[in-house]
C-alpha atoms as a PDB file:
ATOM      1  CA  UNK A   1     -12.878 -30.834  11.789  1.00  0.00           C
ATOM      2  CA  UNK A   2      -9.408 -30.537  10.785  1.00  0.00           C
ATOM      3  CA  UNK A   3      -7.855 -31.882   7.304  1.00  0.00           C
ATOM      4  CA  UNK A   4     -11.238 -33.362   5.538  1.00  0.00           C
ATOM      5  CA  UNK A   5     -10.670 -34.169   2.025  1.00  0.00           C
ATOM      6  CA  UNK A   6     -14.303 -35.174  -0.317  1.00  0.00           C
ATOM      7  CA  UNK A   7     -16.879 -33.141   1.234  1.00  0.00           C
ATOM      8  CA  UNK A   8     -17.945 -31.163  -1.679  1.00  0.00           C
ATOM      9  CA  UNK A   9     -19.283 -33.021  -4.947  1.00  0.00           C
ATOM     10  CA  UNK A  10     -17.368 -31.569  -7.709  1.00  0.00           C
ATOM     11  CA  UNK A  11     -13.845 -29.783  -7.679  1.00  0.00           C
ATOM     12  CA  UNK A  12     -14.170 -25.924  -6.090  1.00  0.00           C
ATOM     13  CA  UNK A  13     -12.597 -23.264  -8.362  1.00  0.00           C
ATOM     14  CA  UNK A  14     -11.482 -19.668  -7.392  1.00  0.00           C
ATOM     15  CA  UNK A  15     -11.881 -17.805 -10.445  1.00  0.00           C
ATOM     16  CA  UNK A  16     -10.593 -13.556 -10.794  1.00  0.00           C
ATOM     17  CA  UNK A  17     -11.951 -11.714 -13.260  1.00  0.00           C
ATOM     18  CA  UNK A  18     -10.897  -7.949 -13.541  1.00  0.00           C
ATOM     19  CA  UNK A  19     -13.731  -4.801 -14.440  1.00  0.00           C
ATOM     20  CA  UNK A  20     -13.007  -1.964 -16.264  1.00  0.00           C
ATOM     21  CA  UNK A  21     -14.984   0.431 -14.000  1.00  0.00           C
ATOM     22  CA  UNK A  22     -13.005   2.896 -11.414  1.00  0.00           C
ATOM     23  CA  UNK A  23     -14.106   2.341  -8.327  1.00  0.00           C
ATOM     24  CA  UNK A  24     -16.684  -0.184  -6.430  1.00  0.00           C
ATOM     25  CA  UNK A  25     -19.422   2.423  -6.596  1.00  0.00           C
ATOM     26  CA  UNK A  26     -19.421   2.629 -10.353  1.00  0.00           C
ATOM     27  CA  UNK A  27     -20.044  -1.726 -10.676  1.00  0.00           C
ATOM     28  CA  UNK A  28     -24.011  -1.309 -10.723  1.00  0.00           C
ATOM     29  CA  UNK A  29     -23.474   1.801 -12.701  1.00  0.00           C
ATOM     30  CA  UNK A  30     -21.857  -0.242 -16.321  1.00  0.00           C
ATOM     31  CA  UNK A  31     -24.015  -0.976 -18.818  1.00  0.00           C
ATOM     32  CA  UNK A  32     -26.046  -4.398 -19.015  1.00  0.00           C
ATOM     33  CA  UNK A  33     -25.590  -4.339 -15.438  1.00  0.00           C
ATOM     34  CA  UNK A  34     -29.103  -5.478 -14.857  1.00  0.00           C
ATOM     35  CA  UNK A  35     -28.223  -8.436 -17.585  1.00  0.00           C
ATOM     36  CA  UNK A  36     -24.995  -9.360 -15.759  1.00  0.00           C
ATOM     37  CA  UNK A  37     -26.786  -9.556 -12.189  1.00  0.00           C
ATOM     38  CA  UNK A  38     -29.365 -11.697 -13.102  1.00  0.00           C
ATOM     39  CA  UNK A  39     -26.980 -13.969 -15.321  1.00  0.00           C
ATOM     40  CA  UNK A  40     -24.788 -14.298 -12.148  1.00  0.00           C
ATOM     41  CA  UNK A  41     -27.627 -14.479  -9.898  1.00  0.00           C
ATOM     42  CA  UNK A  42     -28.920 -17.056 -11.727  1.00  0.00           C
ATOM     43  CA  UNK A  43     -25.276 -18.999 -11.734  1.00  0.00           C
ATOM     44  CA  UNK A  44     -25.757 -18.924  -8.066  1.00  0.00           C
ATOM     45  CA  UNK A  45     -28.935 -20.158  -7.619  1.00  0.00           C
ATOM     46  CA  UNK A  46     -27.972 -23.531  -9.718  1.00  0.00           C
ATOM     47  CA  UNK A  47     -25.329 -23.735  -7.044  1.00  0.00           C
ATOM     48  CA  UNK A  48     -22.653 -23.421  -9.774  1.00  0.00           C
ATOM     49  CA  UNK A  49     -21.037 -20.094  -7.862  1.00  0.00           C
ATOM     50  CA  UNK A  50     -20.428 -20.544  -3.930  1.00  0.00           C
ATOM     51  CA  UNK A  51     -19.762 -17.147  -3.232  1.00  0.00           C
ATOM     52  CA  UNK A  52     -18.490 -13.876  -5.289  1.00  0.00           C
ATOM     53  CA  UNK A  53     -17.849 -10.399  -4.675  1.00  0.00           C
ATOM     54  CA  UNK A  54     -15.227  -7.627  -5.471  1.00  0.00           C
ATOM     55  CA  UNK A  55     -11.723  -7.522  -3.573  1.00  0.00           C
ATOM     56  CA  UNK A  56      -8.970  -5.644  -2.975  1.00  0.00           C
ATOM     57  CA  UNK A  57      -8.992  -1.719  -2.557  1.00  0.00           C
ATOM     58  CA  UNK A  58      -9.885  -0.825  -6.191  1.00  0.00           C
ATOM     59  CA  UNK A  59     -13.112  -2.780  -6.295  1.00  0.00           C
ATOM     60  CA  UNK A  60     -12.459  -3.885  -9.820  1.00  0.00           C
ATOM     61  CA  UNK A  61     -10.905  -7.311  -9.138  1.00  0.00           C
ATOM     62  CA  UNK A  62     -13.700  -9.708  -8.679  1.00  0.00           C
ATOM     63  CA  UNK A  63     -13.298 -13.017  -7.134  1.00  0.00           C
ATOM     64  CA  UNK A  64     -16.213 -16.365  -7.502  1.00  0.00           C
ATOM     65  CA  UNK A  65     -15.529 -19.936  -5.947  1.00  0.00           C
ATOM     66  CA  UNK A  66     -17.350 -22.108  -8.040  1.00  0.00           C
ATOM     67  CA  UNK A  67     -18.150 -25.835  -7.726  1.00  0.00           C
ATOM     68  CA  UNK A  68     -17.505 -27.266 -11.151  1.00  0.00           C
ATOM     69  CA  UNK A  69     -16.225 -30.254 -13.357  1.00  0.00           C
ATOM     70  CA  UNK A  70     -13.905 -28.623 -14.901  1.00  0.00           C
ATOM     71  CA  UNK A  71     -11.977 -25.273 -16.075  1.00  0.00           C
ATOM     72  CA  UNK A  72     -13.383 -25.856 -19.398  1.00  0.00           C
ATOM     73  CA  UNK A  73     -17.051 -25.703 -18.105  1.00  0.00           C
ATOM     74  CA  UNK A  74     -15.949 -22.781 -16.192  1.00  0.00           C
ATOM     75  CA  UNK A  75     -15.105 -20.777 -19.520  1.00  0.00           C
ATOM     76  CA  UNK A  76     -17.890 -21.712 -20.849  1.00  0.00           C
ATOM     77  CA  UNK A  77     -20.700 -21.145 -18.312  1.00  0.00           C
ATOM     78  CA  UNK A  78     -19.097 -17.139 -18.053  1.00  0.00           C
ATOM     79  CA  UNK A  79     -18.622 -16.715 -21.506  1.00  0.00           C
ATOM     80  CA  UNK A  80     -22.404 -16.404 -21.697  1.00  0.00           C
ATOM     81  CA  UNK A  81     -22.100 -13.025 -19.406  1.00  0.00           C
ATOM     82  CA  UNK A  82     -23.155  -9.849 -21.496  1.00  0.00           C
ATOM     83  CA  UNK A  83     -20.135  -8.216 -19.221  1.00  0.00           C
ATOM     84  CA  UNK A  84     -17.552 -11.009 -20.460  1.00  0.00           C
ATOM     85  CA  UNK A  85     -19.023 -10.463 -24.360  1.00  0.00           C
ATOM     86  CA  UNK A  86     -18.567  -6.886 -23.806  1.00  0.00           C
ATOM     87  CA  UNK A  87     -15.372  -6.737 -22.037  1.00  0.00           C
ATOM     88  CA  UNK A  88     -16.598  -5.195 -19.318  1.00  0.00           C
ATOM     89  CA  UNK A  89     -15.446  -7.543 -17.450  1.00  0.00           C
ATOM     90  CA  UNK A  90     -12.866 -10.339 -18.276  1.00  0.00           C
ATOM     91  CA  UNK A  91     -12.084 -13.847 -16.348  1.00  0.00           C
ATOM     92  CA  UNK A  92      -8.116 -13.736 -15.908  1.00  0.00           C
ATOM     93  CA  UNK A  93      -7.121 -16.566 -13.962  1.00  0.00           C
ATOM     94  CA  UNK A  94      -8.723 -20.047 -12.645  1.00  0.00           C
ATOM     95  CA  UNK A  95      -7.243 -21.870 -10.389  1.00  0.00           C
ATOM     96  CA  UNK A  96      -8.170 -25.355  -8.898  1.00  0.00           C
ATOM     97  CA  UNK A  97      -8.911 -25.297  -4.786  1.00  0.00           C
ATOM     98  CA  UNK A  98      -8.762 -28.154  -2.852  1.00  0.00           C
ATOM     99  CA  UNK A  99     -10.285 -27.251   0.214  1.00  0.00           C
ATOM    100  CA  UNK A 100      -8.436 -29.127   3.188  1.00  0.00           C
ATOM    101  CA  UNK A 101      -9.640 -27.098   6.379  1.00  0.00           C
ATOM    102  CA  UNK A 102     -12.995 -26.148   6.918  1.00  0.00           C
ATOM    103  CA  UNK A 103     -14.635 -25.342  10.310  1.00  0.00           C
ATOM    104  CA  UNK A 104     -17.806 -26.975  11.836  1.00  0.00           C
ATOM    105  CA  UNK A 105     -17.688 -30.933  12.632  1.00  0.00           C
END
C-alpha cells in the first residue's frame, strides 16, 4: 500500500476523446455504433483499455486508461475505430499516468 511504483507492465495512459452526439442517451444511438462497440470491446478484452466510459455532465467527453508502449501505439490502435474514421468521435488529448497510489496490499 502506499507509494508503489512498477506494478503494471507497460506505461498506463488516460486518453479523452470528445463525441459529437447531445446527450449520453443518444451514444448507442450514432451510426456504426454496433462497429465501434465491438472494436472497443474487443480493445478491452486484449487488455489494451483498463477501463472507459463517458464523463462529465454532457456525456460526450469520453475518457479510456489504457496500458500501452507508447502514445504512438495509442493513435494507432484508435485510429482503426469506424467512430474516429468518421469523426464521430475524435481522441483529443493523451496524457502519460504514472500511477503512485493504489489501494489493496
Amino acid at each position: 500500500m502506499g507509494f508503489e511504483f512498477g506494478f503494471v507492465s507497460g506505461m498506463m495512459y488516460l486518453v479523452y476523446r470528445e463525441g459529437t452526439w447531445e446527450s449520453p442517451e443518444q451514444m448507442a444511438a450514432q451510426p456504426y455504433w454496433q462497429e465501434h462497440a465491438s472494436f472497443m470491446n474487443a480493445l478491452a478484452d486484449s487488455g489494451f483499455v483498463q477501463f472507459g466510459g463517458p464523463y462529465g455532465h454532457d456525456g460526450r467527453s469520453i475518457l479510456l486508461v489504457v496500458e500501452a508502449e507508447s502514445e504512438v501505439d495509442i493513435l494507432e490502435r484508435l485510429s482503426s475505430d469506424v467512430w474516429e474514421v468518421k469523426g464521430i468521435l475524435k481522441t483529443t488529448e493523451i496524457a502519460p499516468w504514472w500511477i503512485a497510489l493504489r489501494s489493496g496490499t
